[in-house]
C-alpha atoms as a PDB file:
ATOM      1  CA  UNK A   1      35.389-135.883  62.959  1.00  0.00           C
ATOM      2  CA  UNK A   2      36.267-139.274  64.168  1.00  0.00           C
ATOM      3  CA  UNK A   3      36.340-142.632  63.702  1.00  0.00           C
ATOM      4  CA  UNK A   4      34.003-143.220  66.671  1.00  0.00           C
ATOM      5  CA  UNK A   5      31.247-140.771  65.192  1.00  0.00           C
ATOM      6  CA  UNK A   6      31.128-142.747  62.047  1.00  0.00           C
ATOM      7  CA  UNK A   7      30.598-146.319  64.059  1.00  0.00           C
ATOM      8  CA  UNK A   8      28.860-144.899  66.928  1.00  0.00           C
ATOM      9  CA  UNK A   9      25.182-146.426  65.640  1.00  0.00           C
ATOM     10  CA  UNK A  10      26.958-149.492  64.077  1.00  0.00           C
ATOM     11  CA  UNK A  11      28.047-152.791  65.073  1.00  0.00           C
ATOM     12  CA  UNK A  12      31.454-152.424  64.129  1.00  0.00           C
ATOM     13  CA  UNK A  13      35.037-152.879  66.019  1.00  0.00           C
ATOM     14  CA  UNK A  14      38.257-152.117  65.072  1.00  0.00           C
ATOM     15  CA  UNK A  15      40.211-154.296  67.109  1.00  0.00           C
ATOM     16  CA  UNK A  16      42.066-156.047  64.482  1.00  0.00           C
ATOM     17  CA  UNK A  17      43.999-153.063  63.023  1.00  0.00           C
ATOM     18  CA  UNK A  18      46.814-151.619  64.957  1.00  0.00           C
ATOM     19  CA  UNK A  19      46.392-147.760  66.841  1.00  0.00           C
ATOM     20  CA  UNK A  20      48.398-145.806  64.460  1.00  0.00           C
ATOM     21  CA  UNK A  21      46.486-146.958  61.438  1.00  0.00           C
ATOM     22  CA  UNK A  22      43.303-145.763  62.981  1.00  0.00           C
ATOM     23  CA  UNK A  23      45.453-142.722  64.177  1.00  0.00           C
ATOM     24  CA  UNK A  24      46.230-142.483  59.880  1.00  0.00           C
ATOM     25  CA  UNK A  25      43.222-142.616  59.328  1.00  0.00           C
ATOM     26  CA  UNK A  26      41.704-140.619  61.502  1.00  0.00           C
ATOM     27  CA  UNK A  27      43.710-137.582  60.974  1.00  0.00           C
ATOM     28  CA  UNK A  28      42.508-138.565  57.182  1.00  0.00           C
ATOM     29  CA  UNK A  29      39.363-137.634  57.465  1.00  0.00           C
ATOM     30  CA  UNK A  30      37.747-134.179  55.700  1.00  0.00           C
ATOM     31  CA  UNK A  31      34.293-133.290  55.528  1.00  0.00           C
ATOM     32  CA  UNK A  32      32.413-132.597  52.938  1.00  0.00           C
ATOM     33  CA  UNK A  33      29.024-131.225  52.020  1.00  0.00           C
ATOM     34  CA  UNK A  34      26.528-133.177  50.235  1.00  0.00           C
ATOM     35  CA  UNK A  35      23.016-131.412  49.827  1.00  0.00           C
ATOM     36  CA  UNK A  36      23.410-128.563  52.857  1.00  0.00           C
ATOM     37  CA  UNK A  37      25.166-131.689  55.151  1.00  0.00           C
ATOM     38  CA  UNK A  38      28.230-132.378  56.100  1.00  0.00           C
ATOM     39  CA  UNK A  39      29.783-135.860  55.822  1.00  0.00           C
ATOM     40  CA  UNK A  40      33.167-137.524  56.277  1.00  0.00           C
ATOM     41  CA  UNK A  41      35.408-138.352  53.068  1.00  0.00           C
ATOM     42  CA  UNK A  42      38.658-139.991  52.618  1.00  0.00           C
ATOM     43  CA  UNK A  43      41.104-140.051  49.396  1.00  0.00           C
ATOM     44  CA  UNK A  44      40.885-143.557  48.730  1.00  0.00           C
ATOM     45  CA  UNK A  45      44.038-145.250  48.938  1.00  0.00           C
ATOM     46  CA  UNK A  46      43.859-147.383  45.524  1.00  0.00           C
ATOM     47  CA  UNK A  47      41.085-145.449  43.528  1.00  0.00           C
ATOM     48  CA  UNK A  48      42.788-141.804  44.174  1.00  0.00           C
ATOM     49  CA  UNK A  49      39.152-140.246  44.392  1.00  0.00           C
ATOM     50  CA  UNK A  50      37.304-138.679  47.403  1.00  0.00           C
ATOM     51  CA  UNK A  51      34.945-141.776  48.970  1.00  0.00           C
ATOM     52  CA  UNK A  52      32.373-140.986  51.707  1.00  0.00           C
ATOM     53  CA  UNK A  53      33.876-142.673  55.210  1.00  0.00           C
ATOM     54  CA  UNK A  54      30.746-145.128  55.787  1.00  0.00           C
ATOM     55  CA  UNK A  55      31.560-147.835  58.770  1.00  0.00           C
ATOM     56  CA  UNK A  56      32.657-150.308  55.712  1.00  0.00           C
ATOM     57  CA  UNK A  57      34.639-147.793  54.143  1.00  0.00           C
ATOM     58  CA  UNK A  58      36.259-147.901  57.192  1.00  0.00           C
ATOM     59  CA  UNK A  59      37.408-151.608  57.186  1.00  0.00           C
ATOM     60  CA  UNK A  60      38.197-151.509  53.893  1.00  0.00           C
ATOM     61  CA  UNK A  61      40.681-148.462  53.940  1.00  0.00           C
ATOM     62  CA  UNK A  62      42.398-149.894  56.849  1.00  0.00           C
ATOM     63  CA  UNK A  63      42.796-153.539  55.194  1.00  0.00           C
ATOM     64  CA  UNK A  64      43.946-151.527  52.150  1.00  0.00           C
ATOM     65  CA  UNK A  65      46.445-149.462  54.472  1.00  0.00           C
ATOM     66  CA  UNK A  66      47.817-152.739  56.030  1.00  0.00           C
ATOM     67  CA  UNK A  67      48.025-154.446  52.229  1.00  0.00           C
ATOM     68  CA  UNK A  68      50.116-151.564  51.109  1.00  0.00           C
ATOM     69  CA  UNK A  69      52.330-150.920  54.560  1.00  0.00           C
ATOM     70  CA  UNK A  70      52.250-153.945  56.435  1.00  0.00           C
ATOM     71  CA  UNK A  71      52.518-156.710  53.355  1.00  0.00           C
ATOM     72  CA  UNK A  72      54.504-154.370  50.837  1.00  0.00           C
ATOM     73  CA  UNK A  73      51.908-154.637  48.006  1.00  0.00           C
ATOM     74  CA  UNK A  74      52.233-151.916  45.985  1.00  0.00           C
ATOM     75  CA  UNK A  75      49.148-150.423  44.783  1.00  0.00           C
ATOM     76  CA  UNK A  76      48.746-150.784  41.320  1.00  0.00           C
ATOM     77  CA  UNK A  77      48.415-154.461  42.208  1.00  0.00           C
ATOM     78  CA  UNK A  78      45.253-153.782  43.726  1.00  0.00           C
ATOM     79  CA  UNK A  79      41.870-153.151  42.511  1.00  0.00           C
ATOM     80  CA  UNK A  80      39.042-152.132  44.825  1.00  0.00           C
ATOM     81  CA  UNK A  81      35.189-153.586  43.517  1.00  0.00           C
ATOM     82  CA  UNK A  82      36.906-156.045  41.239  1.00  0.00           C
ATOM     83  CA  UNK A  83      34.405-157.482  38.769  1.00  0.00           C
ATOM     84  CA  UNK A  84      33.413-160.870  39.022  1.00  0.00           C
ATOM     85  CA  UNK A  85      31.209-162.761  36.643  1.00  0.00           C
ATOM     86  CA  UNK A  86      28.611-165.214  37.502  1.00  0.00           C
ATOM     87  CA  UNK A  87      27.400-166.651  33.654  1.00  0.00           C
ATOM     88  CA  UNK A  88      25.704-163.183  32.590  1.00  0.00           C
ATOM     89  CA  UNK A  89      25.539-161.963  36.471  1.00  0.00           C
ATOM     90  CA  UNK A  90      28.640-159.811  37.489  1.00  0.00           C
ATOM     91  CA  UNK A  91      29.363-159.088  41.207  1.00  0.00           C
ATOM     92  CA  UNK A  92      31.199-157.316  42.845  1.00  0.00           C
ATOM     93  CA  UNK A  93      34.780-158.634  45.263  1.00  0.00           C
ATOM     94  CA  UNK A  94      35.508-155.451  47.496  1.00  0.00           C
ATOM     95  CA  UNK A  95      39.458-155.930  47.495  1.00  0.00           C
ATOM     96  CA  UNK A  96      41.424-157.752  44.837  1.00  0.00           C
ATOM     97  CA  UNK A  97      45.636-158.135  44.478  1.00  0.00           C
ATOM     98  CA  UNK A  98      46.610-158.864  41.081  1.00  0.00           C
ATOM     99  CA  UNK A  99      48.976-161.897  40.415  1.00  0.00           C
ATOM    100  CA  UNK A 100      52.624-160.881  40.435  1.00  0.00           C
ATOM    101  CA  UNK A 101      53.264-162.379  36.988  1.00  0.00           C
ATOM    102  CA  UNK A 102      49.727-162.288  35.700  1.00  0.00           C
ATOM    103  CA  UNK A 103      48.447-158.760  36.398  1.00  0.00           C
ATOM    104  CA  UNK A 104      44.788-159.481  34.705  1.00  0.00           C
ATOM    105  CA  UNK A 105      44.448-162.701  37.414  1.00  0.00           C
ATOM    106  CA  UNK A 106      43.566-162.288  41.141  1.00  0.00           C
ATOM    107  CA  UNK A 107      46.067-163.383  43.504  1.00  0.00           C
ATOM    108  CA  UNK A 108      43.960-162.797  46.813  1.00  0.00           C
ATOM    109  CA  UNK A 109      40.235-161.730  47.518  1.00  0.00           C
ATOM    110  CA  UNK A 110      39.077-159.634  50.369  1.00  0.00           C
ATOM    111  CA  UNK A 111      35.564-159.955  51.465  1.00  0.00           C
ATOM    112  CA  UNK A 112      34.753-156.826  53.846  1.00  0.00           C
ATOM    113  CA  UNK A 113      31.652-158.064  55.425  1.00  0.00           C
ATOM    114  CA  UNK A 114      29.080-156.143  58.637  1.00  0.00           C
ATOM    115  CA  UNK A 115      29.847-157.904  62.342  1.00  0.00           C
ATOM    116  CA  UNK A 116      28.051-161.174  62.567  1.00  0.00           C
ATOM    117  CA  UNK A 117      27.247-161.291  59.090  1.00  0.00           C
ATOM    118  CA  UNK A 118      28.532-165.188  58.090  1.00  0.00           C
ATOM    119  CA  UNK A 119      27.347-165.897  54.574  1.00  0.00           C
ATOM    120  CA  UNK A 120      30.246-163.410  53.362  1.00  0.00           C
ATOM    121  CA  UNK A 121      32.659-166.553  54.152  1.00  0.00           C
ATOM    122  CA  UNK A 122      30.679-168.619  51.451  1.00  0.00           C
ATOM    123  CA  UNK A 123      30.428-165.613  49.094  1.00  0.00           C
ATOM    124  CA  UNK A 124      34.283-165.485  49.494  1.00  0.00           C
ATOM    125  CA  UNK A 125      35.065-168.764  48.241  1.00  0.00           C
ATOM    126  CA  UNK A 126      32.850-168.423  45.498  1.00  0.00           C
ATOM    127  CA  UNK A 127      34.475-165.489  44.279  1.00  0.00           C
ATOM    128  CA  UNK A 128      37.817-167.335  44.776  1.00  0.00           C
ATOM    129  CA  UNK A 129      36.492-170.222  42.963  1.00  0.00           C
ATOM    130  CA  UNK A 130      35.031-167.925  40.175  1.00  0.00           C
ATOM    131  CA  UNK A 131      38.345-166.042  39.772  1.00  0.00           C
ATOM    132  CA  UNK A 132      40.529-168.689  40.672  1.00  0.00           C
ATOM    133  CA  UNK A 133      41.857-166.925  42.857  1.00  0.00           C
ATOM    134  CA  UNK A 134      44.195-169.438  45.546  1.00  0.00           C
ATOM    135  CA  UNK A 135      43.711-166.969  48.564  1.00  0.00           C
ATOM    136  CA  UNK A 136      40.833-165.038  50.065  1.00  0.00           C
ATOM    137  CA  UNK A 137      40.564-162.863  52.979  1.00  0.00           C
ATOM    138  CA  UNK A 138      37.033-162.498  55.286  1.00  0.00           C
ATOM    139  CA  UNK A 139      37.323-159.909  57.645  1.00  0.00           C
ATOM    140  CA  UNK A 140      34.696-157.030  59.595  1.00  0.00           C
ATOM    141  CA  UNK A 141      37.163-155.344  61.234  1.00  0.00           C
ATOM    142  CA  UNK A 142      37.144-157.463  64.225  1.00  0.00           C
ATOM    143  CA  UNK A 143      37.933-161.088  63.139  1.00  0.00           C
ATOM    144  CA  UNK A 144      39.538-162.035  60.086  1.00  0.00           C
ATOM    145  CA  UNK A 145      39.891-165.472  58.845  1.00  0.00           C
ATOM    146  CA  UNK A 146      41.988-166.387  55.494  1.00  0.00           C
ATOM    147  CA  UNK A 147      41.858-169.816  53.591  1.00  0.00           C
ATOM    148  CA  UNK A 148      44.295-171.496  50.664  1.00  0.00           C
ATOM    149  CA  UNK A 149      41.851-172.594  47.787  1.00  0.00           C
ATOM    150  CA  UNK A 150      43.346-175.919  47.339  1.00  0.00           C
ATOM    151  CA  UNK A 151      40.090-177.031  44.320  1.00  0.00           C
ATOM    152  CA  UNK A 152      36.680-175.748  44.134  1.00  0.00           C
ATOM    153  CA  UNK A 153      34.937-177.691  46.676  1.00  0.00           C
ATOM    154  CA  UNK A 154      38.242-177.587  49.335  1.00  0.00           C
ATOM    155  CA  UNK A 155      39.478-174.835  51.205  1.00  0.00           C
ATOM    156  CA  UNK A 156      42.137-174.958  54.030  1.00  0.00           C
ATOM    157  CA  UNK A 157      42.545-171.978  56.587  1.00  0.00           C
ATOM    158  CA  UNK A 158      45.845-170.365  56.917  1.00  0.00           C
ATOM    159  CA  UNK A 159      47.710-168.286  59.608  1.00  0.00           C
ATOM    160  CA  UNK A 160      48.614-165.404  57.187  1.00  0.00           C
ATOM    161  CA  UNK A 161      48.501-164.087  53.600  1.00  0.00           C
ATOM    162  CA  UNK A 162      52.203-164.202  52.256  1.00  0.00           C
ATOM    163  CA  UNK A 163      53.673-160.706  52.218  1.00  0.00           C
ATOM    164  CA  UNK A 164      54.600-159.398  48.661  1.00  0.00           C
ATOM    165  CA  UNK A 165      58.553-160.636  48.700  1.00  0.00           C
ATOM    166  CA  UNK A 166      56.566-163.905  49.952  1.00  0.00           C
ATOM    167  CA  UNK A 167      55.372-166.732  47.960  1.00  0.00           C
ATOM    168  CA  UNK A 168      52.329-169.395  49.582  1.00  0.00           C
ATOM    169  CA  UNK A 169      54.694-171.656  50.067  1.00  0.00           C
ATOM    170  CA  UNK A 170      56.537-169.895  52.321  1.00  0.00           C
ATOM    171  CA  UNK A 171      53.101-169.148  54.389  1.00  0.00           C
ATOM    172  CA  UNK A 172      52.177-173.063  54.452  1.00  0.00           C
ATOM    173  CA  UNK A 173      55.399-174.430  55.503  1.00  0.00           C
ATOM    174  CA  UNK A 174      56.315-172.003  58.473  1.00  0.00           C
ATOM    175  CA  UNK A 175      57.012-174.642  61.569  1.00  0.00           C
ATOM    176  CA  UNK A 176      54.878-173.887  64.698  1.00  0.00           C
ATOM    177  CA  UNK A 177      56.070-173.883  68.271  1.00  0.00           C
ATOM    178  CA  UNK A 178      53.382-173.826  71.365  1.00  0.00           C
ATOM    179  CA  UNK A 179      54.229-170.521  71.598  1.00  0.00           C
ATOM    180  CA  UNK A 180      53.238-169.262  68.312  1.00  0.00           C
ATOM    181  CA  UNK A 181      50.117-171.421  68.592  1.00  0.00           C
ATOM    182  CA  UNK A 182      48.977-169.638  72.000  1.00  0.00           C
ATOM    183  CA  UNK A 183      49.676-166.357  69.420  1.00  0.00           C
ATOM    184  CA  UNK A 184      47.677-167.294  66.363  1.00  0.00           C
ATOM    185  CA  UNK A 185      44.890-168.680  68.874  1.00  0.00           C
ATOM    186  CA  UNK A 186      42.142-168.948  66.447  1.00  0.00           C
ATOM    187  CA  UNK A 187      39.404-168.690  69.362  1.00  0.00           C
ATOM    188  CA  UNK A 188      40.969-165.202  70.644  1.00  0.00           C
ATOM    189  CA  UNK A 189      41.982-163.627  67.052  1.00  0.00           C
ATOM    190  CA  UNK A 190      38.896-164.683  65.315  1.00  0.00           C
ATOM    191  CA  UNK A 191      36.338-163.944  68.303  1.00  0.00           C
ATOM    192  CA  UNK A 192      35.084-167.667  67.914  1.00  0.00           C
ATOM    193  CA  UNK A 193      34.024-170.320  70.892  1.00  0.00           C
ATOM    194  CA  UNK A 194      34.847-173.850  70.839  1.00  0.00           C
ATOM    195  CA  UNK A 195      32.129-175.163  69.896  1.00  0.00           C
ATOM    196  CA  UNK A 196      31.328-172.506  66.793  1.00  0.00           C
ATOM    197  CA  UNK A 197      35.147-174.125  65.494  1.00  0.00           C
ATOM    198  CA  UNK A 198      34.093-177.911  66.191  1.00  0.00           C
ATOM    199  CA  UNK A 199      30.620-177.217  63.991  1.00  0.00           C
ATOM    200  CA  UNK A 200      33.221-175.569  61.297  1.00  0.00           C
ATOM    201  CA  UNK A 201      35.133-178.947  61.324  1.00  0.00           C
ATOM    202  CA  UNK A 202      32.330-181.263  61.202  1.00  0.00           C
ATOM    203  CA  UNK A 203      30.631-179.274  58.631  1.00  0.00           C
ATOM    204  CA  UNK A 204      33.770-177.940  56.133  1.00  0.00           C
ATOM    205  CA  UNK A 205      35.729-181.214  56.973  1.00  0.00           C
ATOM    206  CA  UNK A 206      34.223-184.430  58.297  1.00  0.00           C
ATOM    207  CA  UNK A 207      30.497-183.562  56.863  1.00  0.00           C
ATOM    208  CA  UNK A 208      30.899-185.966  53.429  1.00  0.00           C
ATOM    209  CA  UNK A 209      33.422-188.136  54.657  1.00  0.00           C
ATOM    210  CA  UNK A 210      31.267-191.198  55.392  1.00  0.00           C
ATOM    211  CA  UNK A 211      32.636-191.815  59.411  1.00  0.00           C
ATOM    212  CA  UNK A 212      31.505-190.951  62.086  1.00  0.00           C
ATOM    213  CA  UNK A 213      32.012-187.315  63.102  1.00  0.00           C
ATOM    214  CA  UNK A 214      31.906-187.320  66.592  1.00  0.00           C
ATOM    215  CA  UNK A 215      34.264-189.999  67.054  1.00  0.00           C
ATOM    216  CA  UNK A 216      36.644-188.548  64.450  1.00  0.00           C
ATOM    217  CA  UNK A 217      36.379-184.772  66.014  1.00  0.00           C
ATOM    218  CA  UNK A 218      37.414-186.817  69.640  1.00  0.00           C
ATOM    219  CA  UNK A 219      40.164-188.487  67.946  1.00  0.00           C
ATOM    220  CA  UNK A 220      41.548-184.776  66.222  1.00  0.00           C
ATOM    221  CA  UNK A 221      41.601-182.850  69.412  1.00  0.00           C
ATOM    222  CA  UNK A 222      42.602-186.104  71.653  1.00  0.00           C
ATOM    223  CA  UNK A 223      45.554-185.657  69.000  1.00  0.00           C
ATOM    224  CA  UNK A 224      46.200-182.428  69.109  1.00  0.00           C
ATOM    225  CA  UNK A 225      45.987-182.267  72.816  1.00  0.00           C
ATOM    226  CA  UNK A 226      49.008-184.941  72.968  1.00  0.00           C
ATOM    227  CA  UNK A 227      50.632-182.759  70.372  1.00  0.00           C
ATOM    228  CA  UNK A 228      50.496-179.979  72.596  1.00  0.00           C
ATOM    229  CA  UNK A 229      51.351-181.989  75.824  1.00  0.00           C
ATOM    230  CA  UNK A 230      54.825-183.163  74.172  1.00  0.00           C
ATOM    231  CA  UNK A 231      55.923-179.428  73.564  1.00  0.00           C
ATOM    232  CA  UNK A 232      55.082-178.307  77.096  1.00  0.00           C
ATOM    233  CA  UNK A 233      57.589-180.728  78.451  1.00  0.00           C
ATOM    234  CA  UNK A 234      61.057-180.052  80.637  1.00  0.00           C
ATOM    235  CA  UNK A 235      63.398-178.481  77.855  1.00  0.00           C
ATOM    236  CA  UNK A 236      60.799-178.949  74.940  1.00  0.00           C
ATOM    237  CA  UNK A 237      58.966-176.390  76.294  1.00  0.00           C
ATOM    238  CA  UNK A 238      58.004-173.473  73.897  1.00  0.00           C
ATOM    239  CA  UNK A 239      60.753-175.239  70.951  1.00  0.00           C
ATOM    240  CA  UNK A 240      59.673-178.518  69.760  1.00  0.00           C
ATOM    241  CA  UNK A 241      58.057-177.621  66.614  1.00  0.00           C
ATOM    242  CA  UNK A 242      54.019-178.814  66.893  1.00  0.00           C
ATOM    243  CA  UNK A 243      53.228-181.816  64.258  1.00  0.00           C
ATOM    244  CA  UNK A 244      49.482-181.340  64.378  1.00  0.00           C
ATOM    245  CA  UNK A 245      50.034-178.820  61.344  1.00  0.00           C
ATOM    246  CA  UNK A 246      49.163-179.100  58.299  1.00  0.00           C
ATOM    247  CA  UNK A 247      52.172-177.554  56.105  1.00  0.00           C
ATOM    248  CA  UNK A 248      51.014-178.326  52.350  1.00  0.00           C
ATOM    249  CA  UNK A 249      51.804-181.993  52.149  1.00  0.00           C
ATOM    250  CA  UNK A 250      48.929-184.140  49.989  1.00  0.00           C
ATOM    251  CA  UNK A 251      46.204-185.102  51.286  1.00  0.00           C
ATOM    252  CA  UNK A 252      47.206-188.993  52.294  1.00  0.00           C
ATOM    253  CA  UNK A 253      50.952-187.750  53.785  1.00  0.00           C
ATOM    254  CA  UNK A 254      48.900-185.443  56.164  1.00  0.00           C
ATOM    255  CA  UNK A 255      46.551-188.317  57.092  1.00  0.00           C
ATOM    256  CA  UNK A 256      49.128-190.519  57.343  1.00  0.00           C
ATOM    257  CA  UNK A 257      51.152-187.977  59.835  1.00  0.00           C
ATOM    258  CA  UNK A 258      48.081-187.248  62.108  1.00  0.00           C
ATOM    259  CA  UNK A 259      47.563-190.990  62.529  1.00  0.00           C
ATOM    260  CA  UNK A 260      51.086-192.045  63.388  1.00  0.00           C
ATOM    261  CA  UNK A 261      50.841-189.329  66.264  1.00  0.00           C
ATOM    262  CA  UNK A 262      47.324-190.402  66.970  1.00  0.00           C
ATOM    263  CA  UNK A 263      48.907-193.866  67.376  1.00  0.00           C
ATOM    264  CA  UNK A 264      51.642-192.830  69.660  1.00  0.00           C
ATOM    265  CA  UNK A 265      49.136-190.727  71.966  1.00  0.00           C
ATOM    266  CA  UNK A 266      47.315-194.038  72.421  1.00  0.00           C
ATOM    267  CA  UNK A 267      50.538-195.748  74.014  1.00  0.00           C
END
């Protein structure tokens, strides 16, 4: 069987995972039968037992696949349905990794969530803030998005989840070029339009901070645009590193940076 007969009356893509994971887990696949019908299975990566191959199954043994062979995390840092308690309520995150030095505390959550589903993103960072958990993953298969849980009611996207050898440090303070911004284009990687990421802004960023948002989103990507415009010059082209980052400074020292280059785009 394959991977397209599984999806085939779903909504879900695959386009985020690379062809020779699907090719793994493809060739993965074994049927078994469950009251006189056949169905797909799969040895599950983390919990060693045969799991039927439903469309989320899917997503989530791939994300597991590129945890383990992509990121080096090895597998008894992981936990798959992690409990997480609510007051007497206990839930349910679909992928946890364990920190390094404390192997009873999440590191990062993974929210698996169906295509155009978006109230997984808010059931993410509750989970993260529940756990404590700094990073958390949203992803259907087709977009994934990952924030740094900075305090409970803050949450800053990132580029990447630090491999295993990698700290989140090392994650926040890699320097962007134009070129690696045309590469982590948030608009092609996370199948979002322009105006779906201004609404983000206005509402995750600018929504409680008493100004006045539409002037203050102009001013950003006026900034950023200028940002962008001084690395595409003569021999700057494609190596001047990009300011308009945010590369874990506090709060004020990023303010401060965005308005000295706001300043200079004015001149």
């Amino acid at each position: 069987m394959q991977l397209a007969d599984i999806l085939k009356d779903s909504e879900y893509k695959l386009s985020q995972f690379e062809p020779e994971d699907l090719d793994w887990l493809e060739d993965s696949i074994f049927l078994k039968t469950v009251k006189k019908v056949e169905k797909p299975y799969i040895k599950c990566l983390i919990r060693n037992k045969d799991i039927q191959l439903k469309p989320e199954e899917i997503v989530r043994q791939l994300y597991l696949k590129v945890l383990i062979g992509r990121y080096g995390y090895p597998s008894d840092r992981i936990i798959v349905e992690y409990p997480v308690k609510f007051g007497t309520e206990t839930k349910k995150a679909d992928i946890a990794i364990m920190d390094v030095d404390r192997p009873t505390v999440p590191y990062v959550i993974v929210e698996l969530k169906k295509p155009k589903e978006k109230a997984g993103k808010d059931q993410l960072k509750s989970y993260c803030n529940a756990t404590g958990a700094p990073i958390g993953v949203w992803t259907n298969g087709d977009s994934i998005s990952r924030w740094h849980r900075k305090d409970p009611n803050y949450f800053e996207r990132i580029t990447d989840i630090p491999k295993a050898s990698q700290t989140l440090e090392d994650i926040l303070q890699i320097k962007f070029t134009l070129e690696d911004l045309i590469q982590n284009d948030r608009l092609v990687n996370e199948k979002m339009s322009l105006r779906a990421l201004i609404e983000e802004m206005e509402d995750e960023v600018l929504a409680n901070a008493g100004v006045d948002v539409f002037e203050e989103v102009f001013k950003l990507i006026f900034t950023k645009l200028y940002d962008e415009w001084l690395s595409g010059q003569g021999s700057n082209r494609n190596k001047r590193i990009l300011e308009f980052r945010n590369t874990g400074q506090t709060e004020t020292a990023l303010k401060n940076k965005i308005q000295d280059l706001f300043d200079r785009a004015k001149e």
